[in-house]
Protein backbone atom coordinates (compact mmCIF):
# COMPACT_ATOMS: atom_id res chain seq x y z
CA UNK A 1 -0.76 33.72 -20.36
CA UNK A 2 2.59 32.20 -21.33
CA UNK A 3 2.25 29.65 -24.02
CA UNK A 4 5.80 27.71 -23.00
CA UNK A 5 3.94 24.96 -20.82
CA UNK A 6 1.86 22.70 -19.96
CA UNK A 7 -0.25 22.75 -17.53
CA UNK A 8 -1.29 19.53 -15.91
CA UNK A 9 -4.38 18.46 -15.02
CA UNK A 10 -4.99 16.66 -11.41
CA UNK A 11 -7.37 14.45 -10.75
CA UNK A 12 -7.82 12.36 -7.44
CA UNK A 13 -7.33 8.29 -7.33
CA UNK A 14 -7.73 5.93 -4.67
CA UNK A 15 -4.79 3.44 -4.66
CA UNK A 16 -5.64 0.02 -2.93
CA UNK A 17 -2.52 -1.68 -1.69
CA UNK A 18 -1.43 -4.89 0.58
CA UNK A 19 1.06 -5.08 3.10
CA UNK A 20 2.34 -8.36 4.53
CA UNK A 21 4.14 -9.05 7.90
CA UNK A 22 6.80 -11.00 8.51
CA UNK A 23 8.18 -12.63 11.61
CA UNK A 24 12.08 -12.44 11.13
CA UNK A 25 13.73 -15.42 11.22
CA UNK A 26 10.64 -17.46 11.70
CA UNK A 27 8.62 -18.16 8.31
CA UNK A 28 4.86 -18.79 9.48
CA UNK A 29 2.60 -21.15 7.83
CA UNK A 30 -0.18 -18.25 8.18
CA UNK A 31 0.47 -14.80 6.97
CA UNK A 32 -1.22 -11.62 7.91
CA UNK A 33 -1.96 -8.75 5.52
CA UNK A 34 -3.43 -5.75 5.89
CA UNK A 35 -5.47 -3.92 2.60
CA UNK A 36 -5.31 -0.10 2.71
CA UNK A 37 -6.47 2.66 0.35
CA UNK A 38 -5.37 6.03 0.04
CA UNK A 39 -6.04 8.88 -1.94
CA UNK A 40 -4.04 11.34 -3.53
CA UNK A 41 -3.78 14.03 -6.37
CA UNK A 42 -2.09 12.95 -9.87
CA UNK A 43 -1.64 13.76 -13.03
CA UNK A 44 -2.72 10.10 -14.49
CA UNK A 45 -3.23 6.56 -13.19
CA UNK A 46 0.25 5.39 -13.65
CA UNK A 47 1.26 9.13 -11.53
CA UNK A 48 -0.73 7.93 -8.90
CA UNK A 49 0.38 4.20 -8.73
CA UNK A 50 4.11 5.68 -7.95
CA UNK A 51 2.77 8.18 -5.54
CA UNK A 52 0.92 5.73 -4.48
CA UNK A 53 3.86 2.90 -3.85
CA UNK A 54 6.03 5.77 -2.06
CA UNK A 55 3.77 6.46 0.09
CA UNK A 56 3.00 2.75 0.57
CA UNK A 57 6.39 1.60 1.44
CA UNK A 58 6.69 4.95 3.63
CA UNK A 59 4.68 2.46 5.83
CA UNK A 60 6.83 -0.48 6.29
CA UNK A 61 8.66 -0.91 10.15
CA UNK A 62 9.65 -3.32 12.57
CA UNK A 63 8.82 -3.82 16.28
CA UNK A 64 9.02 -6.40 18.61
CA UNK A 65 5.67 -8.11 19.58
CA UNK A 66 4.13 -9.03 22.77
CA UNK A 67 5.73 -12.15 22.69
CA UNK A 68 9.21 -10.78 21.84
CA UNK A 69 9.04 -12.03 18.36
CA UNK A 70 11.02 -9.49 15.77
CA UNK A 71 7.89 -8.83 12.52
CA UNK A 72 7.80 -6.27 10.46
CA UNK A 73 5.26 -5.05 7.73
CA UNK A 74 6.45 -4.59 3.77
CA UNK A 75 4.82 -3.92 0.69
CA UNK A 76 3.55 -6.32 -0.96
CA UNK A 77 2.14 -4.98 -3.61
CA UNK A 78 -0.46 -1.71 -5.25
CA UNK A 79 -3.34 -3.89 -6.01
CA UNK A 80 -5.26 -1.13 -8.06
CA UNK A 81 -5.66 2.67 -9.10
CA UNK A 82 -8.97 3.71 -9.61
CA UNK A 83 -10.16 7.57 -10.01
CA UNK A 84 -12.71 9.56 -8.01
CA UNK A 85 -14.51 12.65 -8.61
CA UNK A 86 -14.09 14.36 -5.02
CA UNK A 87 -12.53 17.43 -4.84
CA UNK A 88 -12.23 18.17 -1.05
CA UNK A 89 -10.02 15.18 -0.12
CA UNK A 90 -6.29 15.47 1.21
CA UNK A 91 -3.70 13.83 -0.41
CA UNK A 92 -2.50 10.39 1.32
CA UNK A 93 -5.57 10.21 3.16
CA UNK A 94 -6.46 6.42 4.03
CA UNK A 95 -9.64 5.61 3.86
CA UNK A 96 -9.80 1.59 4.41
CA UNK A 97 -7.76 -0.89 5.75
CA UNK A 98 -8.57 -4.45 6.13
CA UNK A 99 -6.46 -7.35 7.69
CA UNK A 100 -6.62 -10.91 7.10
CA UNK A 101 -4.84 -14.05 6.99
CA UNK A 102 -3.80 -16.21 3.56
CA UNK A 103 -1.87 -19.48 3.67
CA UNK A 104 1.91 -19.06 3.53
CA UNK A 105 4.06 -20.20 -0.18
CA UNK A 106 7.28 -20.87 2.27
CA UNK A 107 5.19 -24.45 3.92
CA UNK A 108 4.29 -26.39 1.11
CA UNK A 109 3.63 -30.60 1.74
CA UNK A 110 6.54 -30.51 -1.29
CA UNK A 111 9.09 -29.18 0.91
């Protein structure tokens, strides 16, 4: 065996993440998110929380909703990395999602 590298141990993590919509041009005073988790193969937690934000924001797009209103989905941010012991799991496989609904920051009484 050649003694000239490393080899790197992979181990799988689950990386939960959020993604918020947004209604273009028309700031809500309700916002929608969805929670997802995925899993993938890396070489340490900080490994997977760049896998996982690629393939995160590989996610985002834009349509046009049943009442013609322009939203689209974004990352809003990897929420955590945690590691799991499973060996027979995919990369990028999602394994929960969750939407809900949190008070918008743009409609403040200040403003």
């Amino acid at each position: 065996m050649d003694d000239n590298f490393d080899v790197v141990a992979m181990g799988w993590y689950w990386v939960e993440y959020i993604m918020r919509s947004e209604y273009i041009g028309k700031p809500r005073k309700r916002v929608l998110y969805e929670r997802a988790v995925l899993l993938l193969r890396a070489s340490d937690p900080e490994h997977a929380a760049e896998q996982g934000r690629v393939l995160a924001e590989s996610k985002e797009h834009s349509y046009v909703t049943a009442r013609g209103e322009d939203l689209r989905w974004v990352l809003d941010k990897i929420e955590r990395v945690e590691p799991v012991l499973d060996d027979t799991i995919m990369d990028g496989t999602e394994v929960y999602s969750h939407y809900y609904f949190r008070q918008s920051t743009e409609h403040t009484k200040d403003k």
